[in-house]
Protein backbone atom coordinates (compact mmCIF):
# COMPACT_ATOMS: atom_id res chain seq x y z
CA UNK A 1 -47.13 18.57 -28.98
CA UNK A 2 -47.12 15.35 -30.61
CA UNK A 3 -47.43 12.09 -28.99
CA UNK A 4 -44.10 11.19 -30.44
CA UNK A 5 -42.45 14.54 -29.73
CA UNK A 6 -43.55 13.64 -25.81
CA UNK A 7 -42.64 10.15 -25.64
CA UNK A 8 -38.71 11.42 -26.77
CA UNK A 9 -38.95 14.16 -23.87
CA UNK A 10 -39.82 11.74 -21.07
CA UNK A 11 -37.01 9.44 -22.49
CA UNK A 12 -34.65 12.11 -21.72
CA UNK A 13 -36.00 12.56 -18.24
CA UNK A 14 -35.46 9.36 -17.39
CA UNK A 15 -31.58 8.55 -18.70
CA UNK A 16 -30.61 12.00 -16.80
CA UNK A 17 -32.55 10.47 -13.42
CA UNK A 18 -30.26 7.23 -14.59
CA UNK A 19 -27.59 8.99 -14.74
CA UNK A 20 -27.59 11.36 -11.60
CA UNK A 21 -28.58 7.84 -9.56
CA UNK A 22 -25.21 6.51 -10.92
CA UNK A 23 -23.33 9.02 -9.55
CA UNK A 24 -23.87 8.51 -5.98
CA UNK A 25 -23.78 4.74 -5.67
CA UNK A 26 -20.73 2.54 -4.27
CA UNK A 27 -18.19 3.25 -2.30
CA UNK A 28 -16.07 6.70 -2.69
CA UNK A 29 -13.62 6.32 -5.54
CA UNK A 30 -10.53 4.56 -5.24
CA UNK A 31 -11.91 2.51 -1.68
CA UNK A 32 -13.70 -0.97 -2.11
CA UNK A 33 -15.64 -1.74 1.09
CA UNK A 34 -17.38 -4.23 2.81
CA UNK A 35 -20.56 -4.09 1.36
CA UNK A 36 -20.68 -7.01 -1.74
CA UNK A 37 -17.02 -7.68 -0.96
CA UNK A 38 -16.34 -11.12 -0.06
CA UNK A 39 -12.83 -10.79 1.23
CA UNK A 40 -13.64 -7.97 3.64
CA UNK A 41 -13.68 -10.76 6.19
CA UNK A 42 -10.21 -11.76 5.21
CA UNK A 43 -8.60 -8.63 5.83
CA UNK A 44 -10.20 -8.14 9.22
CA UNK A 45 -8.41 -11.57 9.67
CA UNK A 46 -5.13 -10.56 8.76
CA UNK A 47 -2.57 -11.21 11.76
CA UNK A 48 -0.52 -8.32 12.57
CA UNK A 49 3.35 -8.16 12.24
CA UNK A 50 5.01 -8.64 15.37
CA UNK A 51 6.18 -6.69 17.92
CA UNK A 52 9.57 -5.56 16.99
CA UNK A 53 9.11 -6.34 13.28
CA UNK A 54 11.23 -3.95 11.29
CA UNK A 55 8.58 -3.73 8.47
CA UNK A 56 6.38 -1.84 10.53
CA UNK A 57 6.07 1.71 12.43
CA UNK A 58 3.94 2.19 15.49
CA UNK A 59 2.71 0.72 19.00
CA UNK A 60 1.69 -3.04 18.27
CA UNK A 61 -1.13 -2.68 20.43
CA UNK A 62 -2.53 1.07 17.86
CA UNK A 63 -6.48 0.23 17.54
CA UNK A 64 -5.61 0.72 13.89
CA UNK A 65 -3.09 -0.79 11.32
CA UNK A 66 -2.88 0.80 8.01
CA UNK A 67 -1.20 -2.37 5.93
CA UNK A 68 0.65 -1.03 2.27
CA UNK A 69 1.29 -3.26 -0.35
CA UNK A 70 3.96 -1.55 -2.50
CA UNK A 71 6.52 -1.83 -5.27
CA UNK A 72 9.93 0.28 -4.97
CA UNK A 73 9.91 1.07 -8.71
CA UNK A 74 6.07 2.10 -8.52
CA UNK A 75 5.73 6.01 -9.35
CA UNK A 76 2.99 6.53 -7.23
CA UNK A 77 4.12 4.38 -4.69
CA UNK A 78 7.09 7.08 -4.24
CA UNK A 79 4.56 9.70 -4.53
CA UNK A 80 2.32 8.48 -1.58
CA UNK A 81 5.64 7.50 0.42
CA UNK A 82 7.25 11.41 -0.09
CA UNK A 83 4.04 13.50 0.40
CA UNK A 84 1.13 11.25 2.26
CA UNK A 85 2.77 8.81 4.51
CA UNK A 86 4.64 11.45 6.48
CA UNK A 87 1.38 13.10 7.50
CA UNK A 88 -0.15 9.83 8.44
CA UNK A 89 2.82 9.37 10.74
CA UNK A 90 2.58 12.85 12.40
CA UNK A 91 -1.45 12.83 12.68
CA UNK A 92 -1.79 9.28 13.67
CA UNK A 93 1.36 6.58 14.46
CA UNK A 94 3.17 9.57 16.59
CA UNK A 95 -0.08 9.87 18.43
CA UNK A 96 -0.29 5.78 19.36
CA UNK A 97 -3.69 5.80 17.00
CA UNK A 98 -2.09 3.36 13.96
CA UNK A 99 0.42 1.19 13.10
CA UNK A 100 2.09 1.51 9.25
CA UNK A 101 2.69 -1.73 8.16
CA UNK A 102 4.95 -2.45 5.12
CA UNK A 103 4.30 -5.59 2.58
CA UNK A 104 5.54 -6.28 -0.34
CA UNK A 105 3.75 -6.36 -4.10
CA UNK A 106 6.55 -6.56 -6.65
CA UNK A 107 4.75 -7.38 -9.90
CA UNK A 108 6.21 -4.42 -12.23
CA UNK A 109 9.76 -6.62 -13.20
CA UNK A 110 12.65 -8.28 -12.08
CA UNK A 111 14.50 -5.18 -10.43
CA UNK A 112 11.66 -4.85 -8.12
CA UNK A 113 12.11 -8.13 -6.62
CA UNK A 114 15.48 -7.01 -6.43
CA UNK A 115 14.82 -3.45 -4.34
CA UNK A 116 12.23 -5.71 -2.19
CA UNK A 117 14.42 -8.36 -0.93
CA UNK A 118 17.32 -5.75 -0.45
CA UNK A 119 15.02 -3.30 1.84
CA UNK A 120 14.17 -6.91 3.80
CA UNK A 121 17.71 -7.74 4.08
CA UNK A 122 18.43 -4.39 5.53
CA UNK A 123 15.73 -4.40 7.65
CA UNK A 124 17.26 -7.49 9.45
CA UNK A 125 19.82 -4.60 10.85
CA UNK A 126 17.26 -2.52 11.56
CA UNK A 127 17.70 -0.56 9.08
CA UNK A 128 14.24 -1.32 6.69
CA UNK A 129 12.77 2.27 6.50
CA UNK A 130 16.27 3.73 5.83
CA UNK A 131 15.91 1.79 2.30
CA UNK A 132 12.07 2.53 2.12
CA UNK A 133 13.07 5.83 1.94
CA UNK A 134 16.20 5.96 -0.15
CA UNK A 135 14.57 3.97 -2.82
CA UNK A 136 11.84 5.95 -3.51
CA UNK A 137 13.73 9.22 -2.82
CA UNK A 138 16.51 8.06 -5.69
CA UNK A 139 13.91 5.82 -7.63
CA UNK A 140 15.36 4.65 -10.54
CA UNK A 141 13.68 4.09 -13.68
CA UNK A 142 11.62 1.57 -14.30
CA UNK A 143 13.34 -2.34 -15.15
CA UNK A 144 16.29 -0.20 -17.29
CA UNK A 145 18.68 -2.52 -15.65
CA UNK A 146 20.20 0.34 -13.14
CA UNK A 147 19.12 -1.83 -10.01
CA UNK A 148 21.38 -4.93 -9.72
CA UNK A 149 22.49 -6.63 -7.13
CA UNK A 150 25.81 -4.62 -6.92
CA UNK A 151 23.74 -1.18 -6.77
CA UNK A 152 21.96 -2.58 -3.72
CA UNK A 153 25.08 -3.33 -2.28
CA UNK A 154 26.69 -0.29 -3.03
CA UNK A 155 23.46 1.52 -1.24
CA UNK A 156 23.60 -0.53 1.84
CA UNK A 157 27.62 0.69 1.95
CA UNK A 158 26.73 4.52 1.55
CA UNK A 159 23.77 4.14 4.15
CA UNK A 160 26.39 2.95 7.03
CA UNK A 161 24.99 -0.92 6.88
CA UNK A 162 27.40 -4.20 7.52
CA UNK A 163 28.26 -4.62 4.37
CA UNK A 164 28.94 -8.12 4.41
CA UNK A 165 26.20 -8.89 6.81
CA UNK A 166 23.51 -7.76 4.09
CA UNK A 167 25.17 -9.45 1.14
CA UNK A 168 24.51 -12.61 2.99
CA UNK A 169 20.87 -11.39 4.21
CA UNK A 170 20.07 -10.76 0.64
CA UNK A 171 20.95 -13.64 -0.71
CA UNK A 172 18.98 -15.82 2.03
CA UNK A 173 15.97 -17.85 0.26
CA UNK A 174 14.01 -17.09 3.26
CA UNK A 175 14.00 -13.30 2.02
CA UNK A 176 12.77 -14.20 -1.26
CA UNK A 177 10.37 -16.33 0.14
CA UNK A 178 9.28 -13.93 2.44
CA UNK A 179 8.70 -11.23 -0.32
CA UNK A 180 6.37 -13.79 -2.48
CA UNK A 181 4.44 -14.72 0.44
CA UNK A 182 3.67 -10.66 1.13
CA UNK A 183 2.60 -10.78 -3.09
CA UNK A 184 -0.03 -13.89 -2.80
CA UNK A 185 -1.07 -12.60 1.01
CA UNK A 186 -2.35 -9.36 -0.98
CA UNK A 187 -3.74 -10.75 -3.85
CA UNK A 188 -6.00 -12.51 -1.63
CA UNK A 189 -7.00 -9.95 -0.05
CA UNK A 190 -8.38 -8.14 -3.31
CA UNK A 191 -4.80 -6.44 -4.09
CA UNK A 192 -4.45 -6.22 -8.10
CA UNK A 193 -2.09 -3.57 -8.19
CA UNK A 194 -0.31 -0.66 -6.01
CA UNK A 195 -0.06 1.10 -3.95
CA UNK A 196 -2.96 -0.80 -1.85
CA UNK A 197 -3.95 -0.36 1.43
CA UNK A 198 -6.06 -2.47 3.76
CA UNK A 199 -7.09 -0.26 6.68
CA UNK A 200 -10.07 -2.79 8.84
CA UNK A 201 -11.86 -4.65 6.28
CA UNK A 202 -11.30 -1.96 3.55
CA UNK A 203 -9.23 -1.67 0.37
CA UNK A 204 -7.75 1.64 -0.68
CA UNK A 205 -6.06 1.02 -4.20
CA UNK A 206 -3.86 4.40 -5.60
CA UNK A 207 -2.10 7.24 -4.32
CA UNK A 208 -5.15 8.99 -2.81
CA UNK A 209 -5.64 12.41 -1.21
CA UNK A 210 -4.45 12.62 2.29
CA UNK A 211 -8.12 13.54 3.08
CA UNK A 212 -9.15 9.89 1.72
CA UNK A 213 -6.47 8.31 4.32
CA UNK A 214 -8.23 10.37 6.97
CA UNK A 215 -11.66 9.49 6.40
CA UNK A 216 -10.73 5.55 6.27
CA UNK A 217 -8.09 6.00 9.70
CA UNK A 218 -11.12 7.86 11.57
CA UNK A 219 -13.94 5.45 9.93
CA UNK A 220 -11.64 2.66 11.64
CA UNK A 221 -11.00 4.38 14.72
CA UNK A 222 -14.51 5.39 15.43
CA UNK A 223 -15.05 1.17 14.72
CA UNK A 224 -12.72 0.62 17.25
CA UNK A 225 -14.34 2.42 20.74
C-alpha cells in the first residue's frame, strides 16, 4: 500500500470519528439548557402568575411551572394544545406536580394580536381557556383577514360570555399592553419563535413529543426534592 493510498485511509477514519463525536454533543434536540446559556438564570427568575390568574392552570404553590409562549394562528401551537397539553394536564397539573402557564408571543401578523388580546379579555370573566381552546380547535387561516374584531365578538357571544363586558375588555390598552409585555418577557428569555416553553431554567422551542415534555417535567421535579 502506498504511502499516499494510507494517508487518504486514515483521513477517512478520522472525519467518521468527527462525525460520530458530533452526534452526541449538546443538549437533546429541540431543548436549549443551562450549560453555555446565559439566560438560564433569567428564567429561573421569572415570577410566577398569581394566584387566581386566569392565564394559568394548576396549584400556585406546584414545584413545577411549565410557562408557553404561543401564537393562536401558530399550526403547531394548535397541534401541541389538541394532542400534548391534555396529557400534561392529566399526568402532572391534576396530580398538584405543575402549573401550565399561558403567555403570549404574537409575532406571525396582525390577526394574532387580535386572537391574543380577545382570549385576555375573556379571561377577565374567567373564561381564558374557553378561547385557548376554541381558537385553536376552529383556527383560522393564517392573517387571511377572517379574524376581526367582529369575529371575536361574535365568538365571545356563541361561548355564553357578557357580550358587552368583553367588547369593553378588549378594547382596554391595558390588554394590549399586557400582550406586548408577555412578547419582550420571552424574547428575553431566549424565545425566537413558538411554541416555547421554559420549564426551570430550560427552553423547549417546537411542538415536541410528549416523551420530551416528560423528561424536562421529571428533570425539574427531581430538581425540586
Amino acid at each position: 500500500m502506498s504511502g499516499a493510498v494510507l494517508a487518504l485511509l486514515v483521513l477517512a477514519v478520522l472525519a467518521i470519528v468527527a462525525v460520530d463525536s458530533d452526534a452526541t454533543d449538546g443538549p437533546p434536540p429541540g431543548e436549549v439548557g443551562a450549560v453555555g446559556d446565559p439566560t438560564a438564570a433569567a428564567r429561573l427568575a421569572v415570577a410566577r402568575r398569581t394566584p387566581g390568574d386566569p392565564l394559568a392552570l394548576g396549584r400556585p404553590d406546584a414545584p413545577v411551572v411549565v410557562s408557553e409562549w404561543g401564537d393562536f394562528q401558530c399550526p403547531f401551537c394548535r397541534l401541541y394544545a389538541t394532542t400534548t397539553e391534555p396529557a400534561l394536564l392529566r399526568q402532572y397539573v391534576d396530580s398538584g406536580q405543575v402549573r401550565i402557564e399561558w403567555h403570549n408571543f404574537a409575532y406571525l401578523g396582525p390577526e394574532s394580536v387580535l386572537e391574543a388580546r380577545a382570549a385576555r379579555a375573556a379571561g377577565r370573566q374567567g373564561r381564558f381557556w374557553d378561547v385557548h381552546a376554541a381558537l385553536y380547535r376552529d383556527q383560522a387561516p393564517e392573517n387571511r383577514g377572517e379574524v376581526t374584531d367582529a369575529s371575536l365578538v361574535a365568538l365571545a357571544g356563541r361561548l355564553g360570555l357578557d357580550v358587552p363586558r368583553f367588547a369593553r375588555d378588549y378594547a382596554d390598552p391595558r390588554i394590549a399592553r399586557d400582550v406586548a409585555d408577555d412578547q419582550q418577557l420571552g424574547s428575553r428569555l431566549g424565545v425566537g419563535g413558538v411554541p416555547s416553553f421554559v420549564i426551570g431554567d430550560r427552553l423547549i422551542f417546537g411542538a415536541q413529543p410528549l416523551a420530551a415534555f416528560q423528561q424536562a417535567v421529571d428533570a425539574a421535579l427531581a430538581r425540586s426534592r
